[in-house]
Protein backbone atom coordinates (compact mmCIF):
# COMPACT_ATOMS: atom_id res chain seq x y z
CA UNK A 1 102.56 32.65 139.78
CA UNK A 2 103.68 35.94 140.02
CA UNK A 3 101.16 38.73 139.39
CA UNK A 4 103.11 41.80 139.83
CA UNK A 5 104.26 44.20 137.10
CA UNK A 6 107.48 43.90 135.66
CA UNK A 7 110.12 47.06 135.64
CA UNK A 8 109.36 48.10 132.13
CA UNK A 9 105.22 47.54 132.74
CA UNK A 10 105.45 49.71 135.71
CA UNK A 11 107.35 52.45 133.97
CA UNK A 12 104.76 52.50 131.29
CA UNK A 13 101.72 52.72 134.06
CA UNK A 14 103.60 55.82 135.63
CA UNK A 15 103.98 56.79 132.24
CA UNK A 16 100.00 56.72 131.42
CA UNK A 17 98.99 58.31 134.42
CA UNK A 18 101.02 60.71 134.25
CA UNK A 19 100.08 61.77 130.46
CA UNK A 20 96.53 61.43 132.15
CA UNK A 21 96.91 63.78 134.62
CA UNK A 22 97.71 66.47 132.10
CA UNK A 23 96.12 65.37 129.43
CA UNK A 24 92.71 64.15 130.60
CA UNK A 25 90.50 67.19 130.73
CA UNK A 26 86.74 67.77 131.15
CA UNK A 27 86.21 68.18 127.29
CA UNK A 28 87.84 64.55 127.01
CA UNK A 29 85.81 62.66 129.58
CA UNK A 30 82.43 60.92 130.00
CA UNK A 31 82.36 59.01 126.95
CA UNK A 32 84.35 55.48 126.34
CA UNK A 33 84.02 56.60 122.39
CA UNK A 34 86.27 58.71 120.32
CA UNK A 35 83.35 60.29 119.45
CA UNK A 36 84.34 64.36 119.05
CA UNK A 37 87.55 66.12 117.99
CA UNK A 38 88.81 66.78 121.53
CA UNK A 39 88.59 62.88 121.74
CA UNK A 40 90.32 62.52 118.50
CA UNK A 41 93.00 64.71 119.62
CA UNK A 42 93.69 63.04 122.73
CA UNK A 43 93.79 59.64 121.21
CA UNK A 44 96.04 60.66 118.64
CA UNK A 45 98.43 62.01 121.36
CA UNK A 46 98.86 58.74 122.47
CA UNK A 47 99.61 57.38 119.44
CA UNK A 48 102.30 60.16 118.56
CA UNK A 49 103.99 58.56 121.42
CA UNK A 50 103.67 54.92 119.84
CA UNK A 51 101.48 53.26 122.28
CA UNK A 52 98.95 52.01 119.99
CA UNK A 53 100.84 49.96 118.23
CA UNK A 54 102.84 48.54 121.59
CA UNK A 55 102.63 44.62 121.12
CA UNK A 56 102.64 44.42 117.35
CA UNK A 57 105.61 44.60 114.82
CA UNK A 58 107.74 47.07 114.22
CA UNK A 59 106.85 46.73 110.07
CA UNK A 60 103.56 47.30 110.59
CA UNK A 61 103.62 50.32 112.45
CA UNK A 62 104.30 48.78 116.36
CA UNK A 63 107.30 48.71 117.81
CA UNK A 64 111.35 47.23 117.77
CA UNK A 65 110.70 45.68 120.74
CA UNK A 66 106.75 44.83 121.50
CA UNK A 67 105.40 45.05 125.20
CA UNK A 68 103.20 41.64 125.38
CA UNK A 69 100.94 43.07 127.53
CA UNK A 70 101.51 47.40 126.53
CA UNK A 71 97.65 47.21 125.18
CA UNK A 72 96.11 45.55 128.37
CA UNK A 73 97.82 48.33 130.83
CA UNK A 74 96.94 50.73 128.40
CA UNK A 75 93.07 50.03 128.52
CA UNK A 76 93.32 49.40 131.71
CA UNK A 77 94.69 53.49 132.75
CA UNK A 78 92.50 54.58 130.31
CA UNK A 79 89.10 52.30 131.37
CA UNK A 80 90.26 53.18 135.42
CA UNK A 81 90.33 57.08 135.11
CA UNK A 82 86.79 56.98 132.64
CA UNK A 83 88.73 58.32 129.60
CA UNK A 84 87.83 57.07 125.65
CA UNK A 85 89.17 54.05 124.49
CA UNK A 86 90.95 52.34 122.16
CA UNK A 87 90.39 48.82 122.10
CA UNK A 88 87.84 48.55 119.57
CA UNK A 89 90.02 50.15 116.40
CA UNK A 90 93.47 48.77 118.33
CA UNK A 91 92.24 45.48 120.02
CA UNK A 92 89.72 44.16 117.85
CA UNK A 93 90.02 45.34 114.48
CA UNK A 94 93.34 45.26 114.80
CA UNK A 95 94.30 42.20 116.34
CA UNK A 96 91.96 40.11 114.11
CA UNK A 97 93.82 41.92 110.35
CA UNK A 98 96.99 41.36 111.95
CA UNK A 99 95.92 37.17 112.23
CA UNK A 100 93.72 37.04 108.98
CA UNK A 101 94.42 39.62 106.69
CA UNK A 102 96.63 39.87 103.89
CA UNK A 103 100.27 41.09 103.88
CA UNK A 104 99.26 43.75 101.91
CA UNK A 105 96.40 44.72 104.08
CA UNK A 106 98.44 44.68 107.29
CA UNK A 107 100.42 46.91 105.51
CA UNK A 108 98.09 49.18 104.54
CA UNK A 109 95.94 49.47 107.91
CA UNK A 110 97.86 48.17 110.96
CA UNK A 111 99.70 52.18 110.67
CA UNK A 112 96.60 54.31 109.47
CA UNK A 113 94.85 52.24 113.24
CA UNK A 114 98.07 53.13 115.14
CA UNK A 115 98.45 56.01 113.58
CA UNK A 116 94.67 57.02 114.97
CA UNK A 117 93.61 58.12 111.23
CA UNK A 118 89.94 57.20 111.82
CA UNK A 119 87.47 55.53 113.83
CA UNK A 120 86.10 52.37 113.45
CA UNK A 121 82.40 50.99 113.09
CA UNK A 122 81.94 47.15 113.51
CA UNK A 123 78.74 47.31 111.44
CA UNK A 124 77.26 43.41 112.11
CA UNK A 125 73.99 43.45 113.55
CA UNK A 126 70.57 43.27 111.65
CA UNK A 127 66.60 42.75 112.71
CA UNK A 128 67.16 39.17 112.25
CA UNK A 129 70.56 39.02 112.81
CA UNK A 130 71.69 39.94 115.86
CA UNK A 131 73.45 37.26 118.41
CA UNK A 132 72.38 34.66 115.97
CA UNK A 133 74.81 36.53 113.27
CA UNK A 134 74.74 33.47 111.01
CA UNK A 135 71.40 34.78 109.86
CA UNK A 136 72.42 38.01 108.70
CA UNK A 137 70.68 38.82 105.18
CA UNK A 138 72.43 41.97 103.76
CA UNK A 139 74.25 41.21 100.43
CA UNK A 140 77.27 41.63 98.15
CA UNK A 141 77.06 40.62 94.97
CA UNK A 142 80.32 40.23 93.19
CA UNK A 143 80.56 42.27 89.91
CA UNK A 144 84.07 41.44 88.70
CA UNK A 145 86.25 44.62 90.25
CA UNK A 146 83.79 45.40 93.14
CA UNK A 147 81.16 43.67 95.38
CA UNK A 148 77.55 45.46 95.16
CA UNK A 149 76.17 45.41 98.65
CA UNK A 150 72.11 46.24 99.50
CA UNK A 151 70.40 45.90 102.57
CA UNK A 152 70.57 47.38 106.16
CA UNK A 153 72.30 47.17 109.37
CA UNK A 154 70.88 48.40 113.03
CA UNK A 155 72.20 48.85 116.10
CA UNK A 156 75.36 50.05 114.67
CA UNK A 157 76.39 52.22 117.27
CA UNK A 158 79.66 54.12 116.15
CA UNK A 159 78.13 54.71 112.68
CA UNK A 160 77.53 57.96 113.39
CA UNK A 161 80.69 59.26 113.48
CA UNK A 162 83.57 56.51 112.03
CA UNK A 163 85.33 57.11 108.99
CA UNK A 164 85.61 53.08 108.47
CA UNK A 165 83.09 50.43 108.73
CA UNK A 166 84.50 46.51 109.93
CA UNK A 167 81.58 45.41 107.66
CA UNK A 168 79.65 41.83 107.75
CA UNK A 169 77.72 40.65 104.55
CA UNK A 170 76.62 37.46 102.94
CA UNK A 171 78.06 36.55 99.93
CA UNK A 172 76.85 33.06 98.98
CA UNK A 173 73.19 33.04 99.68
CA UNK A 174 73.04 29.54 98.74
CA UNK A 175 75.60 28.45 101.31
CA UNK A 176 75.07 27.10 104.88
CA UNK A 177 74.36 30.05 107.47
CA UNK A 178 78.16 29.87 108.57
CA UNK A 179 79.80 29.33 105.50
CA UNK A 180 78.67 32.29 102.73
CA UNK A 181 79.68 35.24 105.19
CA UNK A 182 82.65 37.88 104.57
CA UNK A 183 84.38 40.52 105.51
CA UNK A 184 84.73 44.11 104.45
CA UNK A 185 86.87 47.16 105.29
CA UNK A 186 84.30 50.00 103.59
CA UNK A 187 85.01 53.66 103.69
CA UNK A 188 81.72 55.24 105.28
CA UNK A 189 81.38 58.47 103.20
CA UNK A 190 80.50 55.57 99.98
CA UNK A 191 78.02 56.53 97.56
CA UNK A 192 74.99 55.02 98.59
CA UNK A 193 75.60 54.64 101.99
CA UNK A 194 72.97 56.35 104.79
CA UNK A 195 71.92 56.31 108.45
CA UNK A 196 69.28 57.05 110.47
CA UNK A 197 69.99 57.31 114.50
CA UNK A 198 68.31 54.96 116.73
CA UNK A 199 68.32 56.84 119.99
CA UNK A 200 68.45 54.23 123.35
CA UNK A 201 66.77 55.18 126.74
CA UNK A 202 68.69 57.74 128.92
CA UNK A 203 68.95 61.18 130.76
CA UNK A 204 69.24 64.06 128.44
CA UNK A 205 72.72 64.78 127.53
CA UNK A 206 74.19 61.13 128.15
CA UNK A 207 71.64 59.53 126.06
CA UNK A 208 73.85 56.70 123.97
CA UNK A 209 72.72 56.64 120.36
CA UNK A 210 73.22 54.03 118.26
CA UNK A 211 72.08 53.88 114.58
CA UNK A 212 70.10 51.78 111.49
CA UNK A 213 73.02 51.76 108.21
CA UNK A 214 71.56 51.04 104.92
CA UNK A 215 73.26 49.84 101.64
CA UNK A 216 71.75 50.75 98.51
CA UNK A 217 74.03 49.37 95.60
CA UNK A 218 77.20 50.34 97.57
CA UNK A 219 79.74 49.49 95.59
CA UNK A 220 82.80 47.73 97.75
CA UNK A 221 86.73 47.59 95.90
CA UNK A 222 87.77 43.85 96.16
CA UNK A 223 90.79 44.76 97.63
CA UNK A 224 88.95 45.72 100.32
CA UNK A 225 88.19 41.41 101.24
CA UNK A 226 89.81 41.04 104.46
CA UNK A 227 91.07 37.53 104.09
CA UNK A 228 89.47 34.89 102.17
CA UNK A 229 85.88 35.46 100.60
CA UNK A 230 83.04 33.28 102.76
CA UNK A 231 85.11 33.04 105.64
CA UNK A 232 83.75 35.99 107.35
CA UNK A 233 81.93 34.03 109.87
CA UNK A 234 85.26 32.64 111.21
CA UNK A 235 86.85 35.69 111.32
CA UNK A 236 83.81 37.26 113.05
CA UNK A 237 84.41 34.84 115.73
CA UNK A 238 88.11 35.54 116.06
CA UNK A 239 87.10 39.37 116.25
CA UNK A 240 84.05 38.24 119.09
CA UNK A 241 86.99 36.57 121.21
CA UNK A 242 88.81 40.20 120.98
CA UNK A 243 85.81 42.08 121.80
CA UNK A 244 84.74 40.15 124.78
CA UNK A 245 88.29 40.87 126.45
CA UNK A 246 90.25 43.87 124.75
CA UNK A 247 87.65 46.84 124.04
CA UNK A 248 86.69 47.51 128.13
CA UNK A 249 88.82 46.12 131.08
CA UNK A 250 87.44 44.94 134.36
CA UNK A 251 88.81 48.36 135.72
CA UNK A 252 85.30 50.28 135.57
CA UNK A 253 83.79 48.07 136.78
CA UNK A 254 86.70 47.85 140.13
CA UNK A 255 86.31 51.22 140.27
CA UNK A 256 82.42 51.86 140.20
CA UNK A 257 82.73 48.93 143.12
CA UNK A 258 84.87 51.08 144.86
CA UNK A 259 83.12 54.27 144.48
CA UNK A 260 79.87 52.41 146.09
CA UNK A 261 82.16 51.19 149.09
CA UNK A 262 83.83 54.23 149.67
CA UNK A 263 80.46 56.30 149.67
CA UNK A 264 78.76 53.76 152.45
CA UNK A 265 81.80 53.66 154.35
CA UNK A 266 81.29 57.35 155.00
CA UNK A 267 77.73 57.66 154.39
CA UNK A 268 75.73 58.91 157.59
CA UNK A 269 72.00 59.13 157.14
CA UNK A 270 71.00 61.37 159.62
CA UNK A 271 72.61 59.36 162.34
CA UNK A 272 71.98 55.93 160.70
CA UNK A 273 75.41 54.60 159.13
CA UNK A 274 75.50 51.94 156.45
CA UNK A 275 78.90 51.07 157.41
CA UNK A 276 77.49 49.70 160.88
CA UNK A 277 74.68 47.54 159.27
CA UNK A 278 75.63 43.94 158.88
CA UNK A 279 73.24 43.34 156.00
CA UNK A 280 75.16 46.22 154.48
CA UNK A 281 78.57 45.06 155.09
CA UNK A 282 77.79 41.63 154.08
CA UNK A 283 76.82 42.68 150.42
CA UNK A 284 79.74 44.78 149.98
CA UNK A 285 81.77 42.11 150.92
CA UNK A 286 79.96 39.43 148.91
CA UNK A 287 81.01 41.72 145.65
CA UNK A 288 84.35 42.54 146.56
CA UNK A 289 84.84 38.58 146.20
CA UNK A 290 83.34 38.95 142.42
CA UNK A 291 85.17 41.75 141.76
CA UNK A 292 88.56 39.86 142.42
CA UNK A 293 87.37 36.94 140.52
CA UNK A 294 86.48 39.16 137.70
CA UNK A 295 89.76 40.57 137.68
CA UNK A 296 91.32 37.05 137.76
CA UNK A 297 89.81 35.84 134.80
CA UNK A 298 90.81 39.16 132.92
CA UNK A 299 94.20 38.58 133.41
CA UNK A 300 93.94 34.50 132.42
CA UNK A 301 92.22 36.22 129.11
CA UNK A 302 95.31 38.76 128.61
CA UNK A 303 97.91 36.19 129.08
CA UNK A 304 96.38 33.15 127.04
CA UNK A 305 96.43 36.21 124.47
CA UNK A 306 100.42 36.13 124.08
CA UNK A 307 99.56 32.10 123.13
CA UNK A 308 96.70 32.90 120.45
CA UNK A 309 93.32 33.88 120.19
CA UNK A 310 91.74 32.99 123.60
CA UNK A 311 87.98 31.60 122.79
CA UNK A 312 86.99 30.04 126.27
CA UNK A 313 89.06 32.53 128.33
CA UNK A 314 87.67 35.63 126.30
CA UNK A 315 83.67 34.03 126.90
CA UNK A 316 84.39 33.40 130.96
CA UNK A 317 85.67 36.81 131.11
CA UNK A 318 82.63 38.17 128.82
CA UNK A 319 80.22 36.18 130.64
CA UNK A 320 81.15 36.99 133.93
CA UNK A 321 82.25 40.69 133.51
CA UNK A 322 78.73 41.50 132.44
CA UNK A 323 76.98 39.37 134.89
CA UNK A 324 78.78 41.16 137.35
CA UNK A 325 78.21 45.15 136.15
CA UNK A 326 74.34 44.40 136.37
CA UNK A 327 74.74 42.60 140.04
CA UNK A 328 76.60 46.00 140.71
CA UNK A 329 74.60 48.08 139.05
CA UNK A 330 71.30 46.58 140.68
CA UNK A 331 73.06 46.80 144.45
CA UNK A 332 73.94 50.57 144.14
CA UNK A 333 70.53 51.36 143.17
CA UNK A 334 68.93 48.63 146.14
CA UNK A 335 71.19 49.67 148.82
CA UNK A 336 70.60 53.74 147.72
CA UNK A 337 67.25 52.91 148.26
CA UNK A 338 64.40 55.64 146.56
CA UNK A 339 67.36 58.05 146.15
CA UNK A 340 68.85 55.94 143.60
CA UNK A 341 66.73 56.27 140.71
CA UNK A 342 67.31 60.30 140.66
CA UNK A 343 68.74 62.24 138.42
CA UNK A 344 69.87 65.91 138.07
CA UNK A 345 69.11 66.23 141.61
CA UNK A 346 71.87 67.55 144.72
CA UNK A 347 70.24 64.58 146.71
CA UNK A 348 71.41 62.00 144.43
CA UNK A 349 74.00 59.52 145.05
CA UNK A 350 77.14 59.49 142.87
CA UNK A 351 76.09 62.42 140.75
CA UNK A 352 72.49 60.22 139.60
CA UNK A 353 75.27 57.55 138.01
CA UNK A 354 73.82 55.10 139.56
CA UNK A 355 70.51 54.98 137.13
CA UNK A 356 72.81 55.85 133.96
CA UNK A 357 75.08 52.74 134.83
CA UNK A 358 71.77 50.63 135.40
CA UNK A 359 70.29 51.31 132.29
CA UNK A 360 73.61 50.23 130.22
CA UNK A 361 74.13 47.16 132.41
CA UNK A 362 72.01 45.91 129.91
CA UNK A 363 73.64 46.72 126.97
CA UNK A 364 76.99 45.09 128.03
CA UNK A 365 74.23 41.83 128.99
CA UNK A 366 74.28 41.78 125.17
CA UNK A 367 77.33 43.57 123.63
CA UNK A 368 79.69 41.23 121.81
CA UNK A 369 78.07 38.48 121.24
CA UNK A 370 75.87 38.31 124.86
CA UNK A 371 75.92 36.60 127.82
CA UNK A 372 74.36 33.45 126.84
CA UNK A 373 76.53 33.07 123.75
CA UNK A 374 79.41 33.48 126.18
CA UNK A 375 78.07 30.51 128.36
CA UNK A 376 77.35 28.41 125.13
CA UNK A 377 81.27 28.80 124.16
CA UNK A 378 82.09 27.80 127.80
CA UNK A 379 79.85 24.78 128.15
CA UNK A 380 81.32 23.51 124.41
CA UNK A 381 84.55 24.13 124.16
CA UNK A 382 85.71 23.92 127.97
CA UNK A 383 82.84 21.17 129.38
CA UNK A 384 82.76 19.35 126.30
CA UNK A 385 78.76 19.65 126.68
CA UNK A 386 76.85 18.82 122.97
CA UNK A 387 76.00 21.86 120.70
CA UNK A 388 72.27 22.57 119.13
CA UNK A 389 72.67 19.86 117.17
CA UNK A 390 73.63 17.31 119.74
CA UNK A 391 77.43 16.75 118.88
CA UNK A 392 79.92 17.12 121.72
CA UNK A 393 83.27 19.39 121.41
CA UNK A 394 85.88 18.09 122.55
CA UNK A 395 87.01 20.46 125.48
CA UNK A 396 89.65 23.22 123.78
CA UNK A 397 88.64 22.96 120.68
């Protein structure tokens, strides 16, 4: 198997970091979101030079000749220098309206997403309804030109500033969990419409809000269905797979590795080196072998990707890549010892990162479906172990 870039790749990795190098100021980094108009602006550089819609068809706004993998080394640049993404409007959203929706809706959004015209909310969760999403409870009621949706939404985290929400409802009430969900592109400034932020715990000035969205009567176009009406659930999934392998790459996480075994390498303590301690060295080493697994099962994700949607490959990668942030996460901070925790402070290691990177470890534990979902999809679909209700899948299915 060869692993190494071909030609063209290569040229388009020079090509990112170079546009990086210029491009990627101060103002732009320290946030993965497109979250303020220097952000915006920088995203929508990249797509005036047509990488966002690398990989897909040229009729829908991509290119004459797609790059299989143009969106993976793109995330990838991006993810490894700590600038905002664009996997969740590109990779996600999408990927899954390019497999599901109508012609008329890829025609409609595949260019406005490529084109960088807005940012995207994927507006799921609820109180009762988060991993389990089957048990979501907010509702559109069809009335003839337009669905009427009421209820609320939480820990909705780009609501705050996206001009779209990828919106989640139940339609048929009376029907199994699975079967009465659908999908919704809705505009967010909709009459009706209102949020409340939901602030999570962190340092001042990196704290990472995330928001409650509630529906009063909001009244939703039917055109705006995104594929057939109660198969939301399905197409949730499809859009899970996507999310668990296109919004981040394994590259921040390879490079927060390195940054911890670059600063022990050189790290003296007053005479004391970590680089000379065998305990030290050993747990370095024993992550450096996780970190090349992770990146091993990214790539098997990517390329089952140019096949279809990759279910099993997307939940290792998920399940792993997550598992392995908090291990990292939880080793800076233990081998930092009481320095770790600080923030604000010269004496602090990495800039106090280290506490900031602990506390979202978390988040990613849960993020796109969650760990444990991850291992559920691996244990059915790739073991062939029996689901909740004791029947066996066959493996692949």
């Amino acid at each position: 198997m060869d692993f190494d870039w071909s030609p063209e790749e290569q040229a388009f990795r020079q090509e990112i970091q170079d546009f990086l190098k210029t491009e990627l100021t101060d103002d732009v980094k320290g946030s993965i979101f497109i979250d303020t108009p220097e952000r915006m602006d920088f995203v929508t550089k990249m797509a005036d030079k047509g990488w966002l819609g690398m990989g897909f068809p040229e009729e829908y706004g991509g290119t004459p000749a797609p790059m299989p993998l143009a969106q993976f080394i793109l995330t990838t640049e991006l993810d490894r220098a700590g600038a905002p993404i664009i996997g969740k409007n590109v990779g996600t959203i999408g990927s899954t309206i390019f497999h599901v929706a109508s012609e008329e809706m890829k025609r409609e959004w595949l260019p406005k997403i490529f084109r960088n015209e807005g940012q995207w909310s994927i507006t799921y969760s609820e109180p009762n309804a988060g991993t389990d999403i089957g048990s979501m409870q907010t509702r559109a009621v069809d009335k003839g030109d337009y669905f009427e949706v009421t209820g609320m939404k939480h820990y909705i985290t780009s609501a705050h500033f996206c001009k779209w929400h990828w919106l989640a409802v139940r339609t048929d009430p009376d029907a199994p969990k699975h079967k009465g969900i659908s999908i919704f592109i809705m505009d967010h400034e909709t009459e009706g419409l209102s949020i409340s932020p939901m602030n999570t715990l962190g340092r001042e000035g990196t704290t990472h809000r995330t928001n409650q969205v509630f529906f009063d009567k909001v009244k939703i176009p039917k055109e705006r269905l995104v594929g057939e009406v109660n198969k939301g659930f399905y197409y949730m999934m499809q859009a899970l797979d996507y999310e668990r392998f296109a919004i981040l790459s394994f590259a921040s996480r390879v490079r927060r590795f390195n940054n911890i075994a670059n600063y022990y390498r050189d790290a003296d303590f007053g005479g004391e080196k970590p680089a000379n301690d065998p305990v030290t060295r050993h747990k370095l080493a024993r992550m450096a072998s996780r970190v090349e697994v992770g990146i091993m099962l990214e790539r098997l994700a990517i390329c089952k990707a140019q096949e279809g949607v990759p279910a099993t490959e997307a939940a290792m990668n998920k399940a792993w890549g997550a598992s392995i942030g908090d291990e990292m996460a939880q080793l800076g901070l233990e081998l930092a010892g009481p320095f770790g925790g600080l923030w604000g402070c010269e004496r602090a290691p990495f800039q106090g990162k280290l506490a900031d990177e602990y506390l979202m470890a978390g988040h990613a534990r849960v993020a796109a479906g969650g760990v444990d979902t991850s291992k559920s999809i691996i244990a059915r679909r790739l073991l062939g172990l029996p689901n909740a209700l004791g029947k066996p899948e066959l493996p692949g299915k």
